[in-house]
N, C-alpha and C. Protein backbone atom coordinates (compact mmCIF):
# COMPACT_ATOMS: atom_id res chain seq x y z
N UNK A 1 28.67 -4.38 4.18
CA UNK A 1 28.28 -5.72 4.58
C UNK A 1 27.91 -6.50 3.34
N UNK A 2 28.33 -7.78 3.20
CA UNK A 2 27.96 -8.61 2.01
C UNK A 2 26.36 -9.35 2.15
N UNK A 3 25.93 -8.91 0.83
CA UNK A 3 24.54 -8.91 0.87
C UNK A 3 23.92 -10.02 1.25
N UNK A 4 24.69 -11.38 1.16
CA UNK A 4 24.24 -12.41 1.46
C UNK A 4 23.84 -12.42 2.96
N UNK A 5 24.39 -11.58 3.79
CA UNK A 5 24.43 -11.63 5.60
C UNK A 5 23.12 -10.50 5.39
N UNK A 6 22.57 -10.03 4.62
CA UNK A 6 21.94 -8.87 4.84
C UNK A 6 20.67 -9.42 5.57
N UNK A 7 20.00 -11.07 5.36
CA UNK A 7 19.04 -11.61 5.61
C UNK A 7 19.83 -13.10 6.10
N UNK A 8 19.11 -13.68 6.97
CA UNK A 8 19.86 -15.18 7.05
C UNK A 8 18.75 -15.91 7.96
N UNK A 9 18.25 -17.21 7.28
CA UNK A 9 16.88 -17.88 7.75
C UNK A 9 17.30 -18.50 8.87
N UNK A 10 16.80 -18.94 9.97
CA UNK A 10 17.06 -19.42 10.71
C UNK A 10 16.12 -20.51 10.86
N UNK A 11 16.17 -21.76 11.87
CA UNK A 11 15.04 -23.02 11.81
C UNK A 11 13.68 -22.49 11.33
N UNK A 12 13.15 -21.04 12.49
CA UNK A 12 11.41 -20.80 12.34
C UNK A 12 10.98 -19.78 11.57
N UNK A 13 12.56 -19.35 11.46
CA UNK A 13 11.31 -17.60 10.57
C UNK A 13 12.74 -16.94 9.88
N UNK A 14 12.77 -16.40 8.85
CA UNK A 14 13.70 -15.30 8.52
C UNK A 14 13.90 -14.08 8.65
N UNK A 15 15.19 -14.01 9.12
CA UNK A 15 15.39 -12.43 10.06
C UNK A 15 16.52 -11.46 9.00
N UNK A 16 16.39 -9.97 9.40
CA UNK A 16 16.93 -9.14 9.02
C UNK A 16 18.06 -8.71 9.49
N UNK A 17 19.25 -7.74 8.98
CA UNK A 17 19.69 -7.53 9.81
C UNK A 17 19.72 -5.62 9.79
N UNK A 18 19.60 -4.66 10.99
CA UNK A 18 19.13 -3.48 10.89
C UNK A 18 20.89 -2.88 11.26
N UNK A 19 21.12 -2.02 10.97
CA UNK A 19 22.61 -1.50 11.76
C UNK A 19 22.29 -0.62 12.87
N UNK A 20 22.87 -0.45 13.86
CA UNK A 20 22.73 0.74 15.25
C UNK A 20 21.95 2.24 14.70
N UNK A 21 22.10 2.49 13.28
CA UNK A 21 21.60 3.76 12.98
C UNK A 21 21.34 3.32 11.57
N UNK A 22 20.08 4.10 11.02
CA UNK A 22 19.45 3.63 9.91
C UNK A 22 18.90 4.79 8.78
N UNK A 23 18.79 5.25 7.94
CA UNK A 23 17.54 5.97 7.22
C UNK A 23 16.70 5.30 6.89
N UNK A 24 15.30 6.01 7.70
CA UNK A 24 14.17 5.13 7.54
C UNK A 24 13.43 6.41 7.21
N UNK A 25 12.71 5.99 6.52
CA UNK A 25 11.28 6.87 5.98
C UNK A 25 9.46 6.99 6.93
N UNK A 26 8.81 8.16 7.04
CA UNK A 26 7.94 7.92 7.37
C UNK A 26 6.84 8.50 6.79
N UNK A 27 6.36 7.65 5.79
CA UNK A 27 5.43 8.07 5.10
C UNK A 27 4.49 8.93 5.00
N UNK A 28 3.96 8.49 6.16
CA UNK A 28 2.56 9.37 6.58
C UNK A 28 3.21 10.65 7.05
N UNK A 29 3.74 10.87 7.54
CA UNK A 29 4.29 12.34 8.02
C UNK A 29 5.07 12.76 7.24
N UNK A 30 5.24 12.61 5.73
CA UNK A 30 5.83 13.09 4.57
C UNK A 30 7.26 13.34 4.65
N UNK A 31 7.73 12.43 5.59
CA UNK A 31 9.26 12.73 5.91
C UNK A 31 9.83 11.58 5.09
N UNK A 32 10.40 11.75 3.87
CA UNK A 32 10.90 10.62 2.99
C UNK A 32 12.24 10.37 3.69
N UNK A 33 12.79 10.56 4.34
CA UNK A 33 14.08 9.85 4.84
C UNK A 33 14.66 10.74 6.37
N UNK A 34 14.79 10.02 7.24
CA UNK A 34 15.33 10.86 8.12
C UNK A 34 16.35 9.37 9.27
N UNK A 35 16.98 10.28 9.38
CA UNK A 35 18.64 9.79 9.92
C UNK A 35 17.49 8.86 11.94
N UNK A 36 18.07 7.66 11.87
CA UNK A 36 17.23 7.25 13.33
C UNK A 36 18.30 6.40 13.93
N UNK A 37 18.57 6.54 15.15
CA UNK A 37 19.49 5.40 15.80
C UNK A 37 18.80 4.86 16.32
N UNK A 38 18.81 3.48 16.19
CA UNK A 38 18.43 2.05 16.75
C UNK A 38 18.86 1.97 18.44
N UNK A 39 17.72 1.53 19.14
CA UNK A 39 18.46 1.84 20.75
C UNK A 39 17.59 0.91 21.58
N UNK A 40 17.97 -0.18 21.56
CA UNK A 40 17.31 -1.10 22.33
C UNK A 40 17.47 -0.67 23.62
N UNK A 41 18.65 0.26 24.28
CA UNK A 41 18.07 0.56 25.56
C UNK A 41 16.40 1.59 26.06
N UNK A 42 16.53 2.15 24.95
CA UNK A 42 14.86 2.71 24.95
C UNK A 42 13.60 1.78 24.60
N UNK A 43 12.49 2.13 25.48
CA UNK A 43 11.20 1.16 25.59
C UNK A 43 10.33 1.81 23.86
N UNK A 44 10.56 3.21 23.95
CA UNK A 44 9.42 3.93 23.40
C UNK A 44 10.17 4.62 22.69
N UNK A 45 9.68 4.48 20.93
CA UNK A 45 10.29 5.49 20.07
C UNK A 45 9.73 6.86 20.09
N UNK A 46 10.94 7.42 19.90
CA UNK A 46 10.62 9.12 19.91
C UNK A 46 11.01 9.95 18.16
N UNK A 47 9.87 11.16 18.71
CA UNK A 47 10.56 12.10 17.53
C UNK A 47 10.53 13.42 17.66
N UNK A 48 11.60 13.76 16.88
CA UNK A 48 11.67 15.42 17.21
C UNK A 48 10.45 16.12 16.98
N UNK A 49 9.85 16.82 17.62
CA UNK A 49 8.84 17.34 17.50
C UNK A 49 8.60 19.07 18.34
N UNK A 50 8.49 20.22 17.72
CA UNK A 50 7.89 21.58 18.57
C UNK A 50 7.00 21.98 17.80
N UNK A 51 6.35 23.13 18.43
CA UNK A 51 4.93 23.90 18.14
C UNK A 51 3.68 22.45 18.14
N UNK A 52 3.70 21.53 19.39
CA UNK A 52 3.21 20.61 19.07
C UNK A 52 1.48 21.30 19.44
N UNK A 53 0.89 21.11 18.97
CA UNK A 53 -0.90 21.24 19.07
C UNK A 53 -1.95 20.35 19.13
N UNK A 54 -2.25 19.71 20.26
CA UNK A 54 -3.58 18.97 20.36
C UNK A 54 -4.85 19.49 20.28
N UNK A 55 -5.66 18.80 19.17
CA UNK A 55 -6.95 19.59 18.84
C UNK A 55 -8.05 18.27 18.41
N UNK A 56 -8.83 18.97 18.83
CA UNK A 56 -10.23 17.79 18.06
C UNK A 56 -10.80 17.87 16.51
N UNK A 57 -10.72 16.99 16.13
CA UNK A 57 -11.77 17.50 14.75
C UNK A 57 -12.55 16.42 13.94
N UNK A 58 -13.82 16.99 13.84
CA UNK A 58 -15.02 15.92 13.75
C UNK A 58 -14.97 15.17 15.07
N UNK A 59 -14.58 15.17 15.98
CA UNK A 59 -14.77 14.06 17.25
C UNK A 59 -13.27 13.46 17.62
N UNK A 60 -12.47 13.67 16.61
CA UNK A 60 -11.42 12.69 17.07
C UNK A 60 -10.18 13.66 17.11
N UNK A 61 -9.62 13.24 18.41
CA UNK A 61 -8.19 14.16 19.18
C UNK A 61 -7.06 14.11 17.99
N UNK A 62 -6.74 15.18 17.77
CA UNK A 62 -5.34 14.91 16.58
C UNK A 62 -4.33 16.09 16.87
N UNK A 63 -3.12 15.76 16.63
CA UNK A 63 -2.39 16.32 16.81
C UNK A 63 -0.60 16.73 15.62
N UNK A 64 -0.99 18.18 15.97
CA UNK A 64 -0.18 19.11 14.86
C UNK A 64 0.82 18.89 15.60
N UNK A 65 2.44 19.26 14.70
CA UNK A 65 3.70 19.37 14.82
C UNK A 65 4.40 19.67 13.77
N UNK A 66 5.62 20.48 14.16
CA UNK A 66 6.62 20.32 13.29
C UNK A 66 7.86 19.53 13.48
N UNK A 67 8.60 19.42 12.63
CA UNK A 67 9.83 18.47 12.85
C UNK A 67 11.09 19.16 11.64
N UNK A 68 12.27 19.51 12.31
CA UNK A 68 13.47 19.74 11.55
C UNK A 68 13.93 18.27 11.09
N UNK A 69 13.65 17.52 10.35
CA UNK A 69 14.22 15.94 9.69
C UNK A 69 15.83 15.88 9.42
N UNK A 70 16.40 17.01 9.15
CA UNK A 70 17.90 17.16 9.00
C UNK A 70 18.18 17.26 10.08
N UNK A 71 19.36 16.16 9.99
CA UNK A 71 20.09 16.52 11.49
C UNK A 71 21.24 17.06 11.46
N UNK A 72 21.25 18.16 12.89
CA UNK A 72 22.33 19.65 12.76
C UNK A 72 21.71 20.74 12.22
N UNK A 73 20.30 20.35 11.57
CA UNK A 73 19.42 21.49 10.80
C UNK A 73 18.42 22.20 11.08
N UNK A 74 18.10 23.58 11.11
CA UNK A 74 16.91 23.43 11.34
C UNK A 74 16.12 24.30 10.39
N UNK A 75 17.00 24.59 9.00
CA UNK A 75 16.52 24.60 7.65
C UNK A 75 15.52 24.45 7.48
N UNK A 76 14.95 23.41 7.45
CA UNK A 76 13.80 22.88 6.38
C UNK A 76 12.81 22.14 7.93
N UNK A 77 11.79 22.69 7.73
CA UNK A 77 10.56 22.08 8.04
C UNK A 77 9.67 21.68 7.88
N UNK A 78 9.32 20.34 8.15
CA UNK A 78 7.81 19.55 7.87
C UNK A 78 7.09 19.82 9.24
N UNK A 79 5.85 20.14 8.83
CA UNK A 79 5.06 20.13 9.63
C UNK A 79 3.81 18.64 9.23
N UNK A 80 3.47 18.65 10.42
CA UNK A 80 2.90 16.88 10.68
C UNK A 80 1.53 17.18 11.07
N UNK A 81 0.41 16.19 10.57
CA UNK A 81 -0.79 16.06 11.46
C UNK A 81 -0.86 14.64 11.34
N UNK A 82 -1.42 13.91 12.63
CA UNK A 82 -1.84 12.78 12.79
C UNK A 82 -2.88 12.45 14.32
N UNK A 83 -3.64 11.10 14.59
CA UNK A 83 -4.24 11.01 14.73
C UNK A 83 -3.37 11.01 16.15
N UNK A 84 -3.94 11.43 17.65
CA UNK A 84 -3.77 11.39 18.63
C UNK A 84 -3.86 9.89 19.38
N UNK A 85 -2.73 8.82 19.30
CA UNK A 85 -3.26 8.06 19.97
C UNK A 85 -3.22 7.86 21.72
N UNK A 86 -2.79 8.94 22.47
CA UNK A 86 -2.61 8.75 23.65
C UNK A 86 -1.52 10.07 23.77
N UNK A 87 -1.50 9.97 25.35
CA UNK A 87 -0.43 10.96 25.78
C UNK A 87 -0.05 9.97 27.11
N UNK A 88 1.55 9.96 27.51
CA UNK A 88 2.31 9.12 27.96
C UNK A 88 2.90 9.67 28.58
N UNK A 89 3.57 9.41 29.98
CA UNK A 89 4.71 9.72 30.90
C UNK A 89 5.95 8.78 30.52
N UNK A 90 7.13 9.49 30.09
CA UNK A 90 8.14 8.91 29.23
C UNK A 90 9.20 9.40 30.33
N UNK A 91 10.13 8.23 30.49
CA UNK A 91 11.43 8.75 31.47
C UNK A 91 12.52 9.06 30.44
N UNK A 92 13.33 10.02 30.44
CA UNK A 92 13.83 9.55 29.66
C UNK A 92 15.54 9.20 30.51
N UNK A 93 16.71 8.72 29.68
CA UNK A 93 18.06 8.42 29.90
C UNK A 93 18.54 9.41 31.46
N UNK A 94 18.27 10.45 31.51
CA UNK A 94 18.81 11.14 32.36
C UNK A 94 17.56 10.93 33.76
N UNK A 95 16.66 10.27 34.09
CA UNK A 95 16.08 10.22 34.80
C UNK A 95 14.33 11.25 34.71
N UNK A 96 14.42 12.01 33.67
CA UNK A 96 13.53 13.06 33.45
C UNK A 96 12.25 12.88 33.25
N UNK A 97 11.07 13.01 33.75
CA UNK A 97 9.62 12.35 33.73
C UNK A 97 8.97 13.71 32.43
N UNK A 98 8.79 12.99 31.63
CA UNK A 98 8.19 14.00 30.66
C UNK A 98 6.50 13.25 30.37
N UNK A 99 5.40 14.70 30.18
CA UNK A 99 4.39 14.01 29.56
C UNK A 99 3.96 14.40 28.08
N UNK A 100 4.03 13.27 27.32
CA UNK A 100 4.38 13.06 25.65
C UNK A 100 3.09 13.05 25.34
N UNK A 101 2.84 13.16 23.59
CA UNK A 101 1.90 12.98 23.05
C UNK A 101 2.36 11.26 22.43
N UNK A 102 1.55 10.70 21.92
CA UNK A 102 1.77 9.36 21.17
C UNK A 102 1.31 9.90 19.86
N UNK A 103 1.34 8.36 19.10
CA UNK A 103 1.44 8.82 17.29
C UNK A 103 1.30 7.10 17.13
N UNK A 104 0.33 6.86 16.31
CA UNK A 104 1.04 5.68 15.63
C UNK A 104 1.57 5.92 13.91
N UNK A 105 2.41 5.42 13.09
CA UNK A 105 2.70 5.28 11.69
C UNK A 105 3.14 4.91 11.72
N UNK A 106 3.31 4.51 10.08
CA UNK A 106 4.13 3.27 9.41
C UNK A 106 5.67 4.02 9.01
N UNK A 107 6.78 3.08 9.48
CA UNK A 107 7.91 3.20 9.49
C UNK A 107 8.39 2.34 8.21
N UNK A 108 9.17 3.00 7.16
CA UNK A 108 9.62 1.62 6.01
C UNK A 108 11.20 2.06 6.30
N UNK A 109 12.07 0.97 6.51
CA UNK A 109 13.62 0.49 5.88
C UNK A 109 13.18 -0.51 4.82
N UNK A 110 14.16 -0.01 3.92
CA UNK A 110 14.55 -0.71 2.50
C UNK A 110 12.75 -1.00 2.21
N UNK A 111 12.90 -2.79 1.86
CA UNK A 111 11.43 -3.06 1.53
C UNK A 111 10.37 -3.15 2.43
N UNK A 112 11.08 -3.02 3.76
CA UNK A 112 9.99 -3.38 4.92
C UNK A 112 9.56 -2.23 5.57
N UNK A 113 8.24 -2.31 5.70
CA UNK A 113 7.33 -1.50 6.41
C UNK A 113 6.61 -2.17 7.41
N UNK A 114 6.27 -1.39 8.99
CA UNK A 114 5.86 -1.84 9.36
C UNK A 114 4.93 -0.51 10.43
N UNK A 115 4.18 -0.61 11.24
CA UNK A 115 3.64 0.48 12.04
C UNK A 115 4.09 0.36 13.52
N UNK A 116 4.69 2.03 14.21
CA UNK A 116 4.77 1.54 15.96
C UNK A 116 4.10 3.25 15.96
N UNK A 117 4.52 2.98 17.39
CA UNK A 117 4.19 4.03 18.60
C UNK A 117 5.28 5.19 18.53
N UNK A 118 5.08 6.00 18.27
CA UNK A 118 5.84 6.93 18.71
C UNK A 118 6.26 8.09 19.34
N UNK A 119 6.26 8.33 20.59
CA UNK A 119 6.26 9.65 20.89
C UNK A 119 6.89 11.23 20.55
N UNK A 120 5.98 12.07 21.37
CA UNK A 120 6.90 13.39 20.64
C UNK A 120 7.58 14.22 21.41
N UNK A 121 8.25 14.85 21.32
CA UNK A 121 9.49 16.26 22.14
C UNK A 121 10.47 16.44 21.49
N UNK A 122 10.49 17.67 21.87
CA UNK A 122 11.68 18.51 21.31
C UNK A 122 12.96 17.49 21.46
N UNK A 123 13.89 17.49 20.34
CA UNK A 123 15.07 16.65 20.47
C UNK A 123 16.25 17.45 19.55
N UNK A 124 15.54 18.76 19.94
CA UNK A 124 16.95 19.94 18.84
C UNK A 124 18.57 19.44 19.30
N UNK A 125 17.98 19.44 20.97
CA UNK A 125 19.92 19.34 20.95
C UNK A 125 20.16 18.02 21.14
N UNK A 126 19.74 16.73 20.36
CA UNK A 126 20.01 15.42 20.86
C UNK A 126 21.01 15.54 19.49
N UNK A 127 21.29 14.37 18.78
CA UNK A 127 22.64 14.03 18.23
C UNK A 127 21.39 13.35 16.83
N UNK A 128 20.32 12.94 17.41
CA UNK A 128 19.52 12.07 16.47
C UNK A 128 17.86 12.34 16.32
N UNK A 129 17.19 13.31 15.66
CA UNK A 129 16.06 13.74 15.40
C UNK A 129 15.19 12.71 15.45
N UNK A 130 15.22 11.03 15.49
CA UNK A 130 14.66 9.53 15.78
C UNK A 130 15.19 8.72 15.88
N UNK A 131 14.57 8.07 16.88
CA UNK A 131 15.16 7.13 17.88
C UNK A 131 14.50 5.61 18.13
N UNK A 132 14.79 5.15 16.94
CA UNK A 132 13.86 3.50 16.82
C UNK A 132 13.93 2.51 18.02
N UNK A 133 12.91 2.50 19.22
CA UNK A 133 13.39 1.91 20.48
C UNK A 133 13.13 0.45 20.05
N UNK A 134 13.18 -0.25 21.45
CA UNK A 134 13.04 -2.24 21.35
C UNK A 134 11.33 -2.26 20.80
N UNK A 135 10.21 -1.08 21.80
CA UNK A 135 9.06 -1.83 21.28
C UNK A 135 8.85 -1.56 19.55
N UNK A 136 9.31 -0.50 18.89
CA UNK A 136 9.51 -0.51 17.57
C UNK A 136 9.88 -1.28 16.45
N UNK A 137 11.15 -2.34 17.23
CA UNK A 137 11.79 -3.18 16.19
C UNK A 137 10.90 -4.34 16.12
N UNK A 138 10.65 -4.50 14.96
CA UNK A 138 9.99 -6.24 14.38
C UNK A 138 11.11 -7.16 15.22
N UNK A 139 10.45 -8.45 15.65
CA UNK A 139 11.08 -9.48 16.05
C UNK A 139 11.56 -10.09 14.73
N UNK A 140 11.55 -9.51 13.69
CA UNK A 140 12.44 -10.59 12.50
C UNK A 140 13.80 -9.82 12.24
N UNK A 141 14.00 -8.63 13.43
CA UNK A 141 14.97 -7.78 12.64
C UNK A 141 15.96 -8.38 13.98
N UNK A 142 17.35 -8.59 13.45
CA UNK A 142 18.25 -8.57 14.36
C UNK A 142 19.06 -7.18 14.26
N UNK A 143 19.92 -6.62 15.46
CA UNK A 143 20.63 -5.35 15.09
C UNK A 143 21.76 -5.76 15.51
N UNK A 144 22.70 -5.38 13.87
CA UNK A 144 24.40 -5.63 14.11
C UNK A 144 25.01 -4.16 14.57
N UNK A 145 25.40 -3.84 16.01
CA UNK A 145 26.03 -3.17 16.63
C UNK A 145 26.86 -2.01 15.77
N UNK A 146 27.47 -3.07 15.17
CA UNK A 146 28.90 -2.86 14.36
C UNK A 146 28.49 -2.15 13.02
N UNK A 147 27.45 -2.18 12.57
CA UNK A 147 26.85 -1.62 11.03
C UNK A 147 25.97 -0.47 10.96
N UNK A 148 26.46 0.60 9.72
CA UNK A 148 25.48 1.53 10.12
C UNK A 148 25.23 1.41 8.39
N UNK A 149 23.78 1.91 8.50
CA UNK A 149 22.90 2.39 7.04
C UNK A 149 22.67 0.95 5.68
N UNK A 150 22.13 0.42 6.85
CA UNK A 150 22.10 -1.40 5.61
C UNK A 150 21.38 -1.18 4.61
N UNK A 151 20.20 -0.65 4.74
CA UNK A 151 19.20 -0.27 3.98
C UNK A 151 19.18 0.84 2.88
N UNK A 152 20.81 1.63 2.90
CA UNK A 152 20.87 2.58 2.04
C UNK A 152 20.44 3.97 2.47
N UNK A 153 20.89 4.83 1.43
CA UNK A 153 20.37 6.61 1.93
C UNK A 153 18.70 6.97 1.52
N UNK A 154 18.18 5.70 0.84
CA UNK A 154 16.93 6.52 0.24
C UNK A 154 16.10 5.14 0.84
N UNK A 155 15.24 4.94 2.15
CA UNK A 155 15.00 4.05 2.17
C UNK A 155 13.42 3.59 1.86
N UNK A 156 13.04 4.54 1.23
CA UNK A 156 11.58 4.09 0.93
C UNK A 156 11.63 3.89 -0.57
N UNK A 157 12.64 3.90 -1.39
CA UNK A 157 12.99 3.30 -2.77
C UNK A 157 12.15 2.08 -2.85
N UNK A 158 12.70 1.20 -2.22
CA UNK A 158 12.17 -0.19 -2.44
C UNK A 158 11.26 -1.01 -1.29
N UNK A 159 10.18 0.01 -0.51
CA UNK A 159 9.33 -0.31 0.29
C UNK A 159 8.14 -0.73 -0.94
N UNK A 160 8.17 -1.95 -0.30
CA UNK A 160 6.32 -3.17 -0.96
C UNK A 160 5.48 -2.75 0.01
């Protein structure tokens, strides 16, 4: 895509443009790059997540995980701690009532960072280890259908 389309102002605000699938980084969970399809038909972002563990400490609910970040892999593992923000009844595509843990962190493509919600479950046999839903995407980001990886293979390079 020619870089000039990569951003384009419009009358009130200037927007981005994200492709259907992205490498995005998540800092806090020490995952420097992992493969995510963009899916506005989903409400609630998800992530691969097993051996998940809810525990208290000092007073406040937090919760352990691991995550295979390669996708097709299950090589290499990060294991995760973060702060418990909730646990959720998530439907998912096939009709399936699951009850999730939540997460909030900060998500960066290219220079932009921003923080959502994310839930957790196993997603070994899905196609995509994260899944950036509608409440995830910034309203400055538009998504071109047609484009994959705008932001490049290393996308926390040039996160401000």
């Amino acid at each position: 895509m020619d870089k000039d389309l990569h951003n384009k102002t419009t009358k009130d605000k200037e927007q981005y443009i994200i492709g259907w699938r992205e490498w995005l980084s998540l800092p806090e969970l020490k995952i420097d790059r992992i493969k995510a399809k963009v899916d506005t038909g989903a409400r609630t972002s998800v992530l691969h997540a097993f051996q998940v563990n809810i525990f208290e400490d000092e007073g406040r609910k937090m919760v352990d995980f691991s995550i295979h970040p390669d996708q097709y892999s299950k090589e290499r593992v990060v294991r995760c701690i973060n702060f418990l923000h909730g646990i959720r009844w998530i439907t998912d595509s096939g009709g399936h009532k699951e009850l999730r843990p939540v997460i909030k962190t900060n998500v960066i493509a290219g220079k932009y960072s921003w923080q959502i919600e994310i839930t957790l479950t196993n997603r070994d046999d899905m196609r995509f280890r994260f899944l950036l839903a509608r409440s995830g995407i910034p309203e400055k980001f538009l998504i071109d259908p047609s484009s994959s990886y705008l932001f490049g293979k290393h996308p926390s390079e040039s996160a401000t």
